[in-house]
Protein backbone atom coordinates (compact mmCIF):
# COMPACT_ATOMS: atom_id res chain seq x y z
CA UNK A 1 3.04 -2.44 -12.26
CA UNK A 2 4.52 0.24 -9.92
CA UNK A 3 3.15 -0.11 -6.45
CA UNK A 4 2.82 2.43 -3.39
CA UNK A 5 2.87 0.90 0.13
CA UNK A 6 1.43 3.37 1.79
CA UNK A 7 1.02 3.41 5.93
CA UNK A 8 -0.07 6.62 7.59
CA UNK A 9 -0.27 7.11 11.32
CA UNK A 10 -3.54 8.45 12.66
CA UNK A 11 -4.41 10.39 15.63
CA UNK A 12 -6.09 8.62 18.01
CA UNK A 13 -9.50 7.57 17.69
CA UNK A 14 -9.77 8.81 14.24
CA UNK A 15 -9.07 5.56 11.92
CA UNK A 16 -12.58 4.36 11.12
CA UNK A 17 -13.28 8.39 10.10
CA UNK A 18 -10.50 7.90 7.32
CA UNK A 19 -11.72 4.60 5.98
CA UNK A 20 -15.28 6.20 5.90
CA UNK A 21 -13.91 9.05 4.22
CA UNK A 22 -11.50 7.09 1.90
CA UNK A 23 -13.74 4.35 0.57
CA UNK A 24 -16.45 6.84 0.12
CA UNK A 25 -14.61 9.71 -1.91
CA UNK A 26 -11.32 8.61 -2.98
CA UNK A 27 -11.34 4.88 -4.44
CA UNK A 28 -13.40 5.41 -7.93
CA UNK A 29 -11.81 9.02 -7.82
CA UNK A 30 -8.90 7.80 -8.10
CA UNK A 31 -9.77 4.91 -10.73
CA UNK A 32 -11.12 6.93 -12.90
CA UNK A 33 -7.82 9.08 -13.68
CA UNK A 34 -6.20 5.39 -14.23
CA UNK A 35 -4.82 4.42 -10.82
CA UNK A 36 -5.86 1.28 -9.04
CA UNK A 37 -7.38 1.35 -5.52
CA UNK A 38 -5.40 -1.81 -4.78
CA UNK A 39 -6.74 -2.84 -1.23
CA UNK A 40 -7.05 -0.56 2.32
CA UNK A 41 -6.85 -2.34 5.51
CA UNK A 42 -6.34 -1.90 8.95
CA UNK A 43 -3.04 -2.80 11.24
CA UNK A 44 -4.62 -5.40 13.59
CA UNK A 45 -1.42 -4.84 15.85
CA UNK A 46 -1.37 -0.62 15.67
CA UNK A 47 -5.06 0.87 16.20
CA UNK A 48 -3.65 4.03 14.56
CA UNK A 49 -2.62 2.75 11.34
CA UNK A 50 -3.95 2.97 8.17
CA UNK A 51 -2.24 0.69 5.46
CA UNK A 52 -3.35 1.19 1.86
CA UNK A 53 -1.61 -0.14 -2.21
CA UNK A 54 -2.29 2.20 -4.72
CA UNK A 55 -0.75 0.78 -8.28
CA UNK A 56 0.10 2.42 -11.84
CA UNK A 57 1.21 1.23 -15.11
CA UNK A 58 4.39 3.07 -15.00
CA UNK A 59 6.13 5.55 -13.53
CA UNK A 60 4.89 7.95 -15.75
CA UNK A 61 1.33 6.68 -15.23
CA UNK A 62 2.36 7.62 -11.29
CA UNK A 63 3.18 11.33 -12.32
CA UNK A 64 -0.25 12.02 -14.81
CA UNK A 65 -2.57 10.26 -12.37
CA UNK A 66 -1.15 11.94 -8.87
CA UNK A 67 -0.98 14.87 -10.52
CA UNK A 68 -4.78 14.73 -11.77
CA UNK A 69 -6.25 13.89 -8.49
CA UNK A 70 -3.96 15.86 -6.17
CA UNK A 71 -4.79 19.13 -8.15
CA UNK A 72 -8.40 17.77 -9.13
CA UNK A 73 -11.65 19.13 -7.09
CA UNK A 74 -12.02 16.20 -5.29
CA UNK A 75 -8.77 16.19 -3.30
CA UNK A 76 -9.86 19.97 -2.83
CA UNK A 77 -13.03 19.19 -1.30
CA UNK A 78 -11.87 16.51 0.79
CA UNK A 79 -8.60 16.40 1.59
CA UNK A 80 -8.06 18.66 4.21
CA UNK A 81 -10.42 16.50 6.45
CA UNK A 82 -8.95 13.22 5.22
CA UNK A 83 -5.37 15.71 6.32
CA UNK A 84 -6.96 16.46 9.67
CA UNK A 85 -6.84 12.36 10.60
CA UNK A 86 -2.94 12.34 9.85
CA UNK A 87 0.14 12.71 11.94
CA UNK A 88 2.24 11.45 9.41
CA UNK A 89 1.98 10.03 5.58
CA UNK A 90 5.16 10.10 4.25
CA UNK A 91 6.17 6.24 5.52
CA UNK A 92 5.91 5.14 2.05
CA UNK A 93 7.60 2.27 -0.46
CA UNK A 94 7.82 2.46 -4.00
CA UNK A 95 7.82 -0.76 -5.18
CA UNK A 96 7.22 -3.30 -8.30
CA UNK A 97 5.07 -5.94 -8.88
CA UNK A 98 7.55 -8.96 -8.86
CA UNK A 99 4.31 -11.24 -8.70
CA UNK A 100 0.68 -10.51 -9.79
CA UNK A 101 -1.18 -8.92 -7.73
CA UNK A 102 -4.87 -10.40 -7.92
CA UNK A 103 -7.85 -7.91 -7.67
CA UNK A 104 -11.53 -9.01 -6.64
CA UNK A 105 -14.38 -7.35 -6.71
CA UNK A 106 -14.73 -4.40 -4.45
CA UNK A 107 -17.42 -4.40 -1.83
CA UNK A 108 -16.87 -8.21 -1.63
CA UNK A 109 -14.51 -8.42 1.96
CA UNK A 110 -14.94 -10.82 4.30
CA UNK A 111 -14.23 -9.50 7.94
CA UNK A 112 -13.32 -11.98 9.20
CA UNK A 113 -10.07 -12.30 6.28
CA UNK A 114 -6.80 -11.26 6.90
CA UNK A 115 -3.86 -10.47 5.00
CA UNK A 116 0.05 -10.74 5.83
CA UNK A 117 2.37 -8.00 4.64
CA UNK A 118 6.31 -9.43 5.41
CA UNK A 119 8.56 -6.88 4.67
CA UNK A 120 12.36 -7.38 4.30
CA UNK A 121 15.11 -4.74 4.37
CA UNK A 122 17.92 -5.15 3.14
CA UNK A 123 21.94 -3.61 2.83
CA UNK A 124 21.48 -4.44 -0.97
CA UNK A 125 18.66 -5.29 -3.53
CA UNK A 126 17.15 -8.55 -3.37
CA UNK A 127 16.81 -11.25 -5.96
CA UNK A 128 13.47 -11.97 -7.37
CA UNK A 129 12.44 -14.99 -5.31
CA UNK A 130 13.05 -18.24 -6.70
CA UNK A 131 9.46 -19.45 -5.61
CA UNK A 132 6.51 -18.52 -3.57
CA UNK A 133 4.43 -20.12 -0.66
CA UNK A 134 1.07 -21.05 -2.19
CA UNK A 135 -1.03 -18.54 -0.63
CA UNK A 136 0.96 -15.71 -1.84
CA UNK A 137 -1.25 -12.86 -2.62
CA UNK A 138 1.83 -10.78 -4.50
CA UNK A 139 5.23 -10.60 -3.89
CA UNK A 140 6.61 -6.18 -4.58
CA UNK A 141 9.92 -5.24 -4.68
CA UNK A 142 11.46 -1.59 -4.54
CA UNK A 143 11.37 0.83 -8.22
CA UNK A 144 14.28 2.24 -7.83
CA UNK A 145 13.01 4.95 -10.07
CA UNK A 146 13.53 8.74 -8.31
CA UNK A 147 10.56 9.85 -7.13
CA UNK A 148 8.97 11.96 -9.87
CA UNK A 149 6.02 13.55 -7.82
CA UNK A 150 7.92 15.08 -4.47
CA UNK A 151 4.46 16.76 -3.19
CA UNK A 152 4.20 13.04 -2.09
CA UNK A 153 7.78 11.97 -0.27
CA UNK A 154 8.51 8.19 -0.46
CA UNK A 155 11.31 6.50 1.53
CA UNK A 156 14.42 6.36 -0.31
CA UNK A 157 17.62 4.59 0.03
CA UNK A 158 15.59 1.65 1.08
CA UNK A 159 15.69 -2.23 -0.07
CA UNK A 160 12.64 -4.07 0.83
CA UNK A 161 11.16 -7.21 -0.63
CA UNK A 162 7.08 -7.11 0.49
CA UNK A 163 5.64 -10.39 0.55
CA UNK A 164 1.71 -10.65 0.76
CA UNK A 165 0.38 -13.64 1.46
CA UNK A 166 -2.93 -15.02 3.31
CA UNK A 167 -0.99 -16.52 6.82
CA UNK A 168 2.46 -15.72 8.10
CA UNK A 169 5.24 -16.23 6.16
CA UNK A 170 7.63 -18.51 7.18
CA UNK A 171 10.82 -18.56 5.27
CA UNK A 172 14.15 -18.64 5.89
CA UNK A 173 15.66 -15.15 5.49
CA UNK A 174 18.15 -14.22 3.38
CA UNK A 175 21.57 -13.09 4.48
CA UNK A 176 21.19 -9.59 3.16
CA UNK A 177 17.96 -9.32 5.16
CA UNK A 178 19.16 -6.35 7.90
CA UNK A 179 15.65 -6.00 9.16
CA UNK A 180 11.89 -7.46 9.39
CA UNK A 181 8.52 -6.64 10.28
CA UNK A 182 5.21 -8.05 9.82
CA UNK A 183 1.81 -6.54 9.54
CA UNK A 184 -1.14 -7.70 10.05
CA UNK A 185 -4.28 -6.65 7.40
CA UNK A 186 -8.11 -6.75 8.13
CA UNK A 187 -9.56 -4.99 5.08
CA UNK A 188 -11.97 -2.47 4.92
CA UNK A 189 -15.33 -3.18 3.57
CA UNK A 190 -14.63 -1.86 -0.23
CA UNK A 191 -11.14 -3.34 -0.42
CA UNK A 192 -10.14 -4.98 -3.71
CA UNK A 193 -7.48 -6.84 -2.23
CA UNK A 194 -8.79 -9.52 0.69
């Protein structure tokens, strides 16, 4: 599965319109032309952040689907308000699935849950890890595929490793780790992923 970590920065005050917005008129949208709403959250740590996995197939999966709901009547309708909440959307990784990622059922979060998104940059790619924690939700690497629909940038050039797991990793990092940060997920109501 090709994954898209996507993290947009909000203007202030204006998070809990997106989620509205975004759980309302953009999960089963988007389902329905064969992408998976993987899970949208909130960054406990930055109040204008908005942290959402989107997954496909393939890469060409990516291209048909983003292309069908980015030129579809939905985005048409509603985009330019969901637009209006953003500063910026193009902090972005394209990634793999390196381990499952495990869907419930939507509608189903607990708020009080919490997720852990560990990401690791690197000078070089990383090695699929050897083994996982035991409450590791998924484990994404970057698809070093080129970015085959440029009306949505991704950052390129960029080796991360993206653990997900239910409490804070702790592992020992690797030498080729140049960089870390760690995010902190509450889930929105209609998440998949909690």
């Amino acid at each position: 599965m090709i994954v898209e970590l996507r993290r947009y920065t909000l203007r202030e005050g204006r998070r809990d319109e997106l989620i509205d917005l975004f759980d309302r008129e953009f999960v089963e949208t988007q389902e329905e032309l064969g992408m998976a709403v993987l899970g949208q959250f909130r960054d406990l740590d930055r109040p204008g952040q908005f942290v959402w996995l989107r997954g496909f197939p393939d890469m060409p999966a990516r291209r048909a689907g983003l292309t069908a709901f980015y030129g579809g009547p939905v985005w048409a309708q509603h985009g330019p308000a969901a637009n209006a909440t953003m500063v910026d959307s193009d902090n972005v990784l394209l990634l793999r699935e390196i381990v499952t990622v495990p869907v419930y059922e939507r509608g189903s979060a607990d708020p009080a849950s919490m997720l852990y998104a560990t990401i690791w940059y690197g000078a070089g790619p990383f090695p699929d890890p050897a083994g996982c924690p035991p409450d590791t939700v998924a484990v994404l690497g970057t698809e070093y595929a080129p970015n085959d629909f440029p009306r949505l940038p991704v950052r390129e050039g960029e080796h991360a490793l993206v653990w997900l797991t239910r409490s804070p990793l702790h592992a020992d990092l690797p030498e080729q780790v140049t960089r870390a940060e760690q995010l902190r997920l509450s889930p929105t109501r209609r998440s998949s992923l909690h």
